[in-house]
PDB file of N, CA and C in Angstrom:
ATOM      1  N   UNK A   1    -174.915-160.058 -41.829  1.00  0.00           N
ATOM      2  CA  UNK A   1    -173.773-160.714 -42.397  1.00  0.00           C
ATOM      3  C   UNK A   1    -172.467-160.120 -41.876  1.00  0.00           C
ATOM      4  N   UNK A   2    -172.877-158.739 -41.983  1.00  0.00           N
ATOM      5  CA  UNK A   2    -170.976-157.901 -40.906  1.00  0.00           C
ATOM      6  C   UNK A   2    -170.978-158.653 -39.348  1.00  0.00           C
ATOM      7  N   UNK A   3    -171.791-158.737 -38.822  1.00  0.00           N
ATOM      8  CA  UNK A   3    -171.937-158.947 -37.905  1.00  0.00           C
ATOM      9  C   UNK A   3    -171.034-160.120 -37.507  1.00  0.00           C
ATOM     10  N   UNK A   4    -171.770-161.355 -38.035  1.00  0.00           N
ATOM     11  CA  UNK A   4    -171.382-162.523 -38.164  1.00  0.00           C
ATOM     12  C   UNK A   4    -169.562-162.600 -38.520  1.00  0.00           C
ATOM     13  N   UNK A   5    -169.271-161.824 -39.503  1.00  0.00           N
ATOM     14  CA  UNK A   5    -167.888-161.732 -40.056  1.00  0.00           C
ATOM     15  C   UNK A   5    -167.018-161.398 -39.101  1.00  0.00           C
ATOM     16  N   UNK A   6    -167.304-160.096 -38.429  1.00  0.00           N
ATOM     17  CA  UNK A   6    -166.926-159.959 -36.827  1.00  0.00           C
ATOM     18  C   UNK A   6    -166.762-160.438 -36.277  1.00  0.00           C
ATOM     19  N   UNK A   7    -167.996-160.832 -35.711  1.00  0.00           N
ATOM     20  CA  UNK A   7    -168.216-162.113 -34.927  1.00  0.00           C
ATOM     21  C   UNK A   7    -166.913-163.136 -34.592  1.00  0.00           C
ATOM     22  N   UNK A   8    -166.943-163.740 -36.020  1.00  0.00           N
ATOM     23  CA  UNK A   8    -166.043-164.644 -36.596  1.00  0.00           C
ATOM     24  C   UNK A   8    -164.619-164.164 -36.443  1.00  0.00           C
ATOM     25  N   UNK A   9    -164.241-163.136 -36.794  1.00  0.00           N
ATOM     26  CA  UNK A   9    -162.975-162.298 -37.028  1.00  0.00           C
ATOM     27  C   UNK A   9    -162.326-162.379 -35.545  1.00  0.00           C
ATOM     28  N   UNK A  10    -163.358-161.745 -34.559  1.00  0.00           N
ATOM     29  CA  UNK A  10    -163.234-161.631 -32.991  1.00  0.00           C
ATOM     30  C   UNK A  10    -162.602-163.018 -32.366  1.00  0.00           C
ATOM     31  N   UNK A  11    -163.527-164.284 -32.781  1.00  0.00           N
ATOM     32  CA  UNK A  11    -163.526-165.045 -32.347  1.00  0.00           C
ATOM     33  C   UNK A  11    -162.168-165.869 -32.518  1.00  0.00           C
ATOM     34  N   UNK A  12    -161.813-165.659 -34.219  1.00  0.00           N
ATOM     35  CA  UNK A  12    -160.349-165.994 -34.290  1.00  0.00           C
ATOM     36  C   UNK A  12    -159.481-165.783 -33.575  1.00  0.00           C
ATOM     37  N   UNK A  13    -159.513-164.028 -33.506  1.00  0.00           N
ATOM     38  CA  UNK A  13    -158.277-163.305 -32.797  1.00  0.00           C
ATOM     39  C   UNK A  13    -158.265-164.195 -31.012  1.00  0.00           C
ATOM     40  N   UNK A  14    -159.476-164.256 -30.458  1.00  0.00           N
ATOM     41  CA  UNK A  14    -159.615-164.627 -29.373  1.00  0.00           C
ATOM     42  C   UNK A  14    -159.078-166.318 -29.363  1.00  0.00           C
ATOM     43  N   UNK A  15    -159.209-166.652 -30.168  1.00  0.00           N
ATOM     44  CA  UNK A  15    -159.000-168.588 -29.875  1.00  0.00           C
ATOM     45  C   UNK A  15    -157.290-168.119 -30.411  1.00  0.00           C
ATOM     46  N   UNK A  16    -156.557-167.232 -30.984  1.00  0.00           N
ATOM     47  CA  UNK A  16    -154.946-166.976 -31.398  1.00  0.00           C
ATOM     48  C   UNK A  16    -154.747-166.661 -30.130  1.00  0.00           C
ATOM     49  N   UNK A  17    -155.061-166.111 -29.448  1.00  0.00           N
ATOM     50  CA  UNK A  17    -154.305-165.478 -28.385  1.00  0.00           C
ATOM     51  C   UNK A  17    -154.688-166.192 -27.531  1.00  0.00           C
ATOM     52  N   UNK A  18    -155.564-167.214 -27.072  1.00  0.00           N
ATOM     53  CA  UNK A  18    -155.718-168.347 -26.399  1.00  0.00           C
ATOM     54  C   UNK A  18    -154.212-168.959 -26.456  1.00  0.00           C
ATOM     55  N   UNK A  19    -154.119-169.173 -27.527  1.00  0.00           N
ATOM     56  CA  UNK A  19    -153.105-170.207 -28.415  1.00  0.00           C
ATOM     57  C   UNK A  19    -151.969-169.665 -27.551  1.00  0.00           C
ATOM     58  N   UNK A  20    -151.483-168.363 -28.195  1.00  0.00           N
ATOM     59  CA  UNK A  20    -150.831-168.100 -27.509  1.00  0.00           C
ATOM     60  C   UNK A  20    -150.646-167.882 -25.703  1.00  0.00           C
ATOM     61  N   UNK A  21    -151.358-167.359 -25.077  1.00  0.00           N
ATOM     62  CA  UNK A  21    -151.288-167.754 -23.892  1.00  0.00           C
ATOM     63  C   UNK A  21    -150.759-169.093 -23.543  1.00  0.00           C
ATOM     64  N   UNK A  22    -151.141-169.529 -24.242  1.00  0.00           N
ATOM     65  CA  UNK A  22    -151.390-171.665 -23.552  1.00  0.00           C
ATOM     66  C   UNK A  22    -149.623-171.831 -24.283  1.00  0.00           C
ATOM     67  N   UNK A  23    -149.170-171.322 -24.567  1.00  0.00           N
ATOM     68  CA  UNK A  23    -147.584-171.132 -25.292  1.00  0.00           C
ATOM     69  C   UNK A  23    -146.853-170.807 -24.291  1.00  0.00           C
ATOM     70  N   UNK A  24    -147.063-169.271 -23.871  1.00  0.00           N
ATOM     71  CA  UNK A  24    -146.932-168.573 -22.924  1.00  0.00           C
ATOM     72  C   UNK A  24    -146.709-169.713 -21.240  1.00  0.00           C
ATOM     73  N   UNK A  25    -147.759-169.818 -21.235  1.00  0.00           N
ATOM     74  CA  UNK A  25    -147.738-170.890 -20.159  1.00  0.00           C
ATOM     75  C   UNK A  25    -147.044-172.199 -19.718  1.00  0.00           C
ATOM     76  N   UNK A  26    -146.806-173.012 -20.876  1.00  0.00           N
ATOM     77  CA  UNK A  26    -145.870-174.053 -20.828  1.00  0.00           C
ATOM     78  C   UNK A  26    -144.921-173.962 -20.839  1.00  0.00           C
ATOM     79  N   UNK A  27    -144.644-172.599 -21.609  1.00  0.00           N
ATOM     80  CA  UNK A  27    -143.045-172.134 -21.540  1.00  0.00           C
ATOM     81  C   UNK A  27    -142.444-171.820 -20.173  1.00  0.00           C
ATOM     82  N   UNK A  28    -143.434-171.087 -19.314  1.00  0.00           N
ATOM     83  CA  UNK A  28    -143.272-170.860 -18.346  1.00  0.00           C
ATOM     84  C   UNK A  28    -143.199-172.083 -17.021  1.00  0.00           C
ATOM     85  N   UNK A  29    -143.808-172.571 -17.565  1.00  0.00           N
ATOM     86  CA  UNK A  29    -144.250-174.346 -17.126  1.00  0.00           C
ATOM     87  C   UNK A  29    -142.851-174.790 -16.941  1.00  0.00           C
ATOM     88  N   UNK A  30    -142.173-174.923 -18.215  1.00  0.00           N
ATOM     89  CA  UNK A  30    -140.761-175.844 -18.086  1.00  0.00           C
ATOM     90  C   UNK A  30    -139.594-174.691 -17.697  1.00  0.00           C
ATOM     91  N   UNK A  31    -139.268-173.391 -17.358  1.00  0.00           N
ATOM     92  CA  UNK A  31    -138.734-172.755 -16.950  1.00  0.00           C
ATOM     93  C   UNK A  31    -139.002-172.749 -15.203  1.00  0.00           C
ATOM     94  N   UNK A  32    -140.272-172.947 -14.756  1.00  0.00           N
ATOM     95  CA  UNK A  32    -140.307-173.352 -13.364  1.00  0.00           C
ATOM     96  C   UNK A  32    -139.701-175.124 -12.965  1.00  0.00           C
ATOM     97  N   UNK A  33    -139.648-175.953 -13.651  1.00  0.00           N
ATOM     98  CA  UNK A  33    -139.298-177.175 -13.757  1.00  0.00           C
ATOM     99  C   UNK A  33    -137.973-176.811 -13.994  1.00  0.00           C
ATOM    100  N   UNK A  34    -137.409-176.436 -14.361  1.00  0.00           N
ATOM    101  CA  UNK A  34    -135.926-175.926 -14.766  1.00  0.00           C
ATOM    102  C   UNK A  34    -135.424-175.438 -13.431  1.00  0.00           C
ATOM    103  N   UNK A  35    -135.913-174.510 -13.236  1.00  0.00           N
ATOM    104  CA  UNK A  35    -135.419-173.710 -11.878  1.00  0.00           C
ATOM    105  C   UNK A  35    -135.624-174.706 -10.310  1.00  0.00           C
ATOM    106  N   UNK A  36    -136.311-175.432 -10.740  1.00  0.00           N
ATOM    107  CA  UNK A  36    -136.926-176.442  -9.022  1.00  0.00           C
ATOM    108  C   UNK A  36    -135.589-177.207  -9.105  1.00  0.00           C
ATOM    109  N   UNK A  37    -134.813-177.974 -10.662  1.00  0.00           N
ATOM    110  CA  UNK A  37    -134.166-178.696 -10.854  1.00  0.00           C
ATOM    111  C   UNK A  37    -132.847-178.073 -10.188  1.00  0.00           C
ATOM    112  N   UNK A  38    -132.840-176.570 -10.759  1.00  0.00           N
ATOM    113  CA  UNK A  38    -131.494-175.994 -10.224  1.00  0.00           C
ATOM    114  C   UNK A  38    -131.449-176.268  -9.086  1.00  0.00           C
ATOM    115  N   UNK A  39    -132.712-175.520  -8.275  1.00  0.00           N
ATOM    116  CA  UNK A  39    -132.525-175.311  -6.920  1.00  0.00           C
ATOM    117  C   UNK A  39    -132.350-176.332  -6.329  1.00  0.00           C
ATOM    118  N   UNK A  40    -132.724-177.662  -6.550  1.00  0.00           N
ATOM    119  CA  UNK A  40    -132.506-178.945  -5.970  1.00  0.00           C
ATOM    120  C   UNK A  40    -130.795-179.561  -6.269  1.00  0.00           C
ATOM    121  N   UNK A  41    -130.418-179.313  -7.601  1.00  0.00           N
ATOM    122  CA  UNK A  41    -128.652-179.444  -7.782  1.00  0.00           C
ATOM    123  C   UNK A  41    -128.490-178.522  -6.582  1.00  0.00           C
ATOM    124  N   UNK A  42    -128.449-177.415  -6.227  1.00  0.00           N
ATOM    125  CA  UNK A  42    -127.752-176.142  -5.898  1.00  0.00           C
ATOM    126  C   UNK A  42    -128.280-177.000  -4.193  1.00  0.00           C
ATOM    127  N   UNK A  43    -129.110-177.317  -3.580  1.00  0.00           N
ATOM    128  CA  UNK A  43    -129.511-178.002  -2.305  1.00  0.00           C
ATOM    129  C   UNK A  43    -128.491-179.015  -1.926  1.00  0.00           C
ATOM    130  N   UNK A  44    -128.112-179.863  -2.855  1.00  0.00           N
ATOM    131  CA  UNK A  44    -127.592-181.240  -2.893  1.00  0.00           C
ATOM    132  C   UNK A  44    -126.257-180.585  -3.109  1.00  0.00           C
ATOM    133  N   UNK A  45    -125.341-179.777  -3.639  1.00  0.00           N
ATOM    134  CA  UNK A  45    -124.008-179.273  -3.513  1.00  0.00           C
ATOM    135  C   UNK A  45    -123.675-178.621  -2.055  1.00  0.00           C
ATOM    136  N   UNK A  46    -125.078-177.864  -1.954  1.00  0.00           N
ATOM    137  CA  UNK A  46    -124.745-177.519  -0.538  1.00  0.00           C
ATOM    138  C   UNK A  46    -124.627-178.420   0.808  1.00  0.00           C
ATOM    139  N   UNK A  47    -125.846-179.363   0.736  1.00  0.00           N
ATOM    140  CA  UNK A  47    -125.670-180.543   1.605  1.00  0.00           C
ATOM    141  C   UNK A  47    -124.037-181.029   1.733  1.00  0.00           C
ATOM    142  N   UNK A  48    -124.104-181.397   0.427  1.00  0.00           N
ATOM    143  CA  UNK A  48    -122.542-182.081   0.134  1.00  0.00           C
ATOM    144  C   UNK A  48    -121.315-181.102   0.875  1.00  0.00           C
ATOM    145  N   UNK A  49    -121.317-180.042   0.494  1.00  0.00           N
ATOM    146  CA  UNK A  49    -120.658-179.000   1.104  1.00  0.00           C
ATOM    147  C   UNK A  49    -120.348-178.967   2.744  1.00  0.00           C
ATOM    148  N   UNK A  50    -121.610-179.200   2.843  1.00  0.00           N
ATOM    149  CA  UNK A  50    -121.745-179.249   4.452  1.00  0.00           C
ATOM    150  C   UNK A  50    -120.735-180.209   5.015  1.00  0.00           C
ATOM    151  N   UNK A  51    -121.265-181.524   4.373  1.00  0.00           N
ATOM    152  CA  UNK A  51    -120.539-182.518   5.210  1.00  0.00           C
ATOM    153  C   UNK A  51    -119.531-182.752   4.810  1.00  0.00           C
ATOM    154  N   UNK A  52    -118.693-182.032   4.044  1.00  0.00           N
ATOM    155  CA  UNK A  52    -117.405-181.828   3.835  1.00  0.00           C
ATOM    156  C   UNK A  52    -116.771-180.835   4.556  1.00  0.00           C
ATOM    157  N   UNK A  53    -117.346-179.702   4.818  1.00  0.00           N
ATOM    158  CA  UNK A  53    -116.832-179.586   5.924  1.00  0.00           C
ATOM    159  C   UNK A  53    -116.373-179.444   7.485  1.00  0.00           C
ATOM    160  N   UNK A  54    -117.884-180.462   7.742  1.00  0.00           N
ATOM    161  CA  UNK A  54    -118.119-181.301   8.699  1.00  0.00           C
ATOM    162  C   UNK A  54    -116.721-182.202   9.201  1.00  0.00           C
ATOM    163  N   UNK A  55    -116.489-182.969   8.339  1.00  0.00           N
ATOM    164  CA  UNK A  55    -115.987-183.882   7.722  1.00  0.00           C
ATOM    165  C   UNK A  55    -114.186-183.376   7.859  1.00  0.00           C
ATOM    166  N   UNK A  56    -113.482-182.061   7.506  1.00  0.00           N
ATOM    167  CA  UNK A  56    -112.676-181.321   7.516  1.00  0.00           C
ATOM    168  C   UNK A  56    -112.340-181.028   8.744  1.00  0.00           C
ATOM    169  N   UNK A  57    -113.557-180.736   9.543  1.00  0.00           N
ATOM    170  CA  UNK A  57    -113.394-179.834  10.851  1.00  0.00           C
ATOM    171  C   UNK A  57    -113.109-180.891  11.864  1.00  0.00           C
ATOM    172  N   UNK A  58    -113.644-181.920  11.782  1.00  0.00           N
ATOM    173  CA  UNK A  58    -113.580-183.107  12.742  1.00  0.00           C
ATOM    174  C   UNK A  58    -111.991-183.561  12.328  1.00  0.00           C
ATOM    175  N   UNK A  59    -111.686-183.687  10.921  1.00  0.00           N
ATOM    176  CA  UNK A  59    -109.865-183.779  11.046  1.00  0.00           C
ATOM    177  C   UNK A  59    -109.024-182.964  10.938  1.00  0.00           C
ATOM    178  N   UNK A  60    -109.334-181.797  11.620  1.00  0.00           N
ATOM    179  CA  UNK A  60    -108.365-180.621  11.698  1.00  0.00           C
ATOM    180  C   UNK A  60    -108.672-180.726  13.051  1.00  0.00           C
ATOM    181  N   UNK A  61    -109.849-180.867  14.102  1.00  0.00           N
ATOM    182  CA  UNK A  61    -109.571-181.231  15.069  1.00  0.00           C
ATOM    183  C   UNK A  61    -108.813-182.906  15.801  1.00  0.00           C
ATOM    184  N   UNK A  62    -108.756-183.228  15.042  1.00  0.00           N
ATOM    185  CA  UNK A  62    -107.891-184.775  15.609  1.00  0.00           C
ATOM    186  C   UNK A  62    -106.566-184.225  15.196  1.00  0.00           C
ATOM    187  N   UNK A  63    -106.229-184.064  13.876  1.00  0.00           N
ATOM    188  CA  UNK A  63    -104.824-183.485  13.748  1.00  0.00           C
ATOM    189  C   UNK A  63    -104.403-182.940  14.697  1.00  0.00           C
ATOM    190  N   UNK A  64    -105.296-181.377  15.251  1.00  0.00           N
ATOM    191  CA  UNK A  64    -104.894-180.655  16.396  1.00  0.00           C
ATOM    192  C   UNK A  64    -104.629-181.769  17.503  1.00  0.00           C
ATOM    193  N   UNK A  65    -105.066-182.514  17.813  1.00  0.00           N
ATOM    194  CA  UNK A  65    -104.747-183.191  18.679  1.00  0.00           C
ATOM    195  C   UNK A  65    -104.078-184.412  18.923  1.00  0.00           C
ATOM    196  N   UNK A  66    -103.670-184.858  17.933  1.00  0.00           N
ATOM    197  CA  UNK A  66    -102.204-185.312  17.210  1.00  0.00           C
ATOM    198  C   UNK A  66    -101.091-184.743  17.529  1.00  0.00           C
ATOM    199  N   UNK A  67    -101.429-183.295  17.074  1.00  0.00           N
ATOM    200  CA  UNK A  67     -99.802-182.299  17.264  1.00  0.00           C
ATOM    201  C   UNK A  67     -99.681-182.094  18.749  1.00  0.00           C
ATOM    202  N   UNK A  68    -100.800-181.942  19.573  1.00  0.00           N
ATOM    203  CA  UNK A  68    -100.828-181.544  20.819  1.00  0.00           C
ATOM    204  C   UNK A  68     -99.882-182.745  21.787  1.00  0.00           C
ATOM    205  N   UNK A  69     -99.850-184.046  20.888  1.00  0.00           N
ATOM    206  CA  UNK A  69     -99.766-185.333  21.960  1.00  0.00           C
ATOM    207  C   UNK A  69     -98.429-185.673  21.387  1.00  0.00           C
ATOM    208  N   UNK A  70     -98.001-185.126  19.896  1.00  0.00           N
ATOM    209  CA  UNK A  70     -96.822-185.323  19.293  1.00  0.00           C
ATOM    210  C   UNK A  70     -95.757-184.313  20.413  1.00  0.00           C
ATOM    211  N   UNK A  71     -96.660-182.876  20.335  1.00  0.00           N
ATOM    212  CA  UNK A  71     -95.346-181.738  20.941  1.00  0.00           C
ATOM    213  C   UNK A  71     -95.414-182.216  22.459  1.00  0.00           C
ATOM    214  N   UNK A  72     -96.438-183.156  23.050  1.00  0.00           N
ATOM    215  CA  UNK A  72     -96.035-183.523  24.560  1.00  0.00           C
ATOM    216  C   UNK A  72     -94.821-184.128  24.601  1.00  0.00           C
ATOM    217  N   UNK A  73     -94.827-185.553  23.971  1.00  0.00           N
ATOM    218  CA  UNK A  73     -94.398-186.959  23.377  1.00  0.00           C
ATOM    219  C   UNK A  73     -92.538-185.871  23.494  1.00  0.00           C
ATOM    220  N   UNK A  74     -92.801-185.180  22.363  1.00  0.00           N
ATOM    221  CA  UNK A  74     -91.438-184.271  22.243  1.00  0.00           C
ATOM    222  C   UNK A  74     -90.655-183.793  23.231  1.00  0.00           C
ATOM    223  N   UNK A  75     -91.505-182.679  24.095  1.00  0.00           N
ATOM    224  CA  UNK A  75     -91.160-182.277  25.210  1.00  0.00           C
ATOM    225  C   UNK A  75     -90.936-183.719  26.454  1.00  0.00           C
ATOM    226  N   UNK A  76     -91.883-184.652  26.515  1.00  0.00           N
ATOM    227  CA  UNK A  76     -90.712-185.080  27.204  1.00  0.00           C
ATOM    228  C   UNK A  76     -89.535-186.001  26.747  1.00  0.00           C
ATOM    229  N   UNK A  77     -89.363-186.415  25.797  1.00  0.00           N
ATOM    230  CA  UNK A  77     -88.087-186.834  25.525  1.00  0.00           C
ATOM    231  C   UNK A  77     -87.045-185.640  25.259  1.00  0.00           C
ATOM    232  N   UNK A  78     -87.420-184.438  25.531  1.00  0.00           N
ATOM    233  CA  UNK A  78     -86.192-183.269  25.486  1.00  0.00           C
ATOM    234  C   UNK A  78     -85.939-183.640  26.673  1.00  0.00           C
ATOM    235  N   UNK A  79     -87.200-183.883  28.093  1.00  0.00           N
ATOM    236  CA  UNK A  79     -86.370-183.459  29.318  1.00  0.00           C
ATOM    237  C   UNK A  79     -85.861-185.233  29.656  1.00  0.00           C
ATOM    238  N   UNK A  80     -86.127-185.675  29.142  1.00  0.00           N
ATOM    239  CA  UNK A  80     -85.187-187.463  29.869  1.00  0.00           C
ATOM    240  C   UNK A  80     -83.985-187.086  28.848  1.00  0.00           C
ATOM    241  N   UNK A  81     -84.017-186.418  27.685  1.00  0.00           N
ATOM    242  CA  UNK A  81     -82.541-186.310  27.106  1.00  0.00           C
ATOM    243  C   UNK A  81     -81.922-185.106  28.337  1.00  0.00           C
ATOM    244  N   UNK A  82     -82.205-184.096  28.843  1.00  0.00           N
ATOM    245  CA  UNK A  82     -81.773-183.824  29.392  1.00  0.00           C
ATOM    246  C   UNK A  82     -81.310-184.648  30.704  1.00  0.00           C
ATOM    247  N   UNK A  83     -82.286-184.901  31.074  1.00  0.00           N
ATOM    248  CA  UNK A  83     -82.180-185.730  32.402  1.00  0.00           C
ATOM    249  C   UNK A  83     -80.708-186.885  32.395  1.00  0.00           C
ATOM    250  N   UNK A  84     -80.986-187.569  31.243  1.00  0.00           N
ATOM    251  CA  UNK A  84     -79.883-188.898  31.195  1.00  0.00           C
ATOM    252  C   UNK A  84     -78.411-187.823  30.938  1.00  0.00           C
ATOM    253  N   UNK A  85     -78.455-186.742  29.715  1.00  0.00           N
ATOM    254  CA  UNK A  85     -77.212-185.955  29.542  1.00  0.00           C
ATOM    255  C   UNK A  85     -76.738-185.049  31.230  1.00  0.00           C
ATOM    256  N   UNK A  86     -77.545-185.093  32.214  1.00  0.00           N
ATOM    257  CA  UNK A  86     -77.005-184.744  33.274  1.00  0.00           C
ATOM    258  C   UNK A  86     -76.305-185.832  33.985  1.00  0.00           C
ATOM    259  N   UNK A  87     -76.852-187.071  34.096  1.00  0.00           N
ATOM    260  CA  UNK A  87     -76.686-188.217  34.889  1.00  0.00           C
ATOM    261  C   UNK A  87     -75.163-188.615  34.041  1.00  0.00           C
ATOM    262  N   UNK A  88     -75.260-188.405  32.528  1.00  0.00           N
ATOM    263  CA  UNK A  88     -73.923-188.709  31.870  1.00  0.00           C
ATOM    264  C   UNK A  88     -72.591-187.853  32.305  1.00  0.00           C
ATOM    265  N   UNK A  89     -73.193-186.563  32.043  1.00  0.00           N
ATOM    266  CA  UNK A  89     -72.222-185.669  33.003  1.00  0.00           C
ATOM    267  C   UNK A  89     -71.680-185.881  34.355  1.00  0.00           C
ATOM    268  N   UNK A  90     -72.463-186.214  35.282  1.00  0.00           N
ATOM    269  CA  UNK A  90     -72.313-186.508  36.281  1.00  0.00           C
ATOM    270  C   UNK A  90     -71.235-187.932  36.507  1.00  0.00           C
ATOM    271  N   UNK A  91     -70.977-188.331  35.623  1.00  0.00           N
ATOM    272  CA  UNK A  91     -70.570-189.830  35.908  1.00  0.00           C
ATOM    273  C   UNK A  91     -68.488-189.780  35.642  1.00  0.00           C
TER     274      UNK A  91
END
């Protein structure tokens, strides 16, 4: 009859801590589901990131080359202003 009571007693403790494990586990379950989720936001900001400044670099290079064709554009209408203010002088 102790035996059996044991038995029994054992068997509880063992199917509780089953219990718990299997607790243990799902918890852990949706904390890995949690974290895949982050890491996939945190993937997709970075992507995004990227091609922003992809996206940046390609118009900081046209700008640059905007200013490059603006300060030509400039320089030569300094030298035909010079040029015509000599020809005016000259006259």
């Amino acid at each position: 009859m102790q035996k059996e009571a044991d038995f029994k007693a054992k068997n509880n403790q063992l199917v509780d801590e089953a219990a718990v494990l299997h607790l243990k586990m799902v918890n852990l379950q949706e904390k890995i589901t949690q974290m895949e989720r982050e890491r996939d936001a945190w993937v997709l900001k970075e992507d995004s990131a990227k091609e922003s400044i992809a996206s940046l670099t390609n118009d900081n290079t046209n700008l640059r080359a905007l200013v490059m064709d603006l300060e030509q554009s400039r320089e030569s209408l300094l030298e035909e202003t010079q040029h015509l203010t000599q020809i005016i002088s000259s006259l």
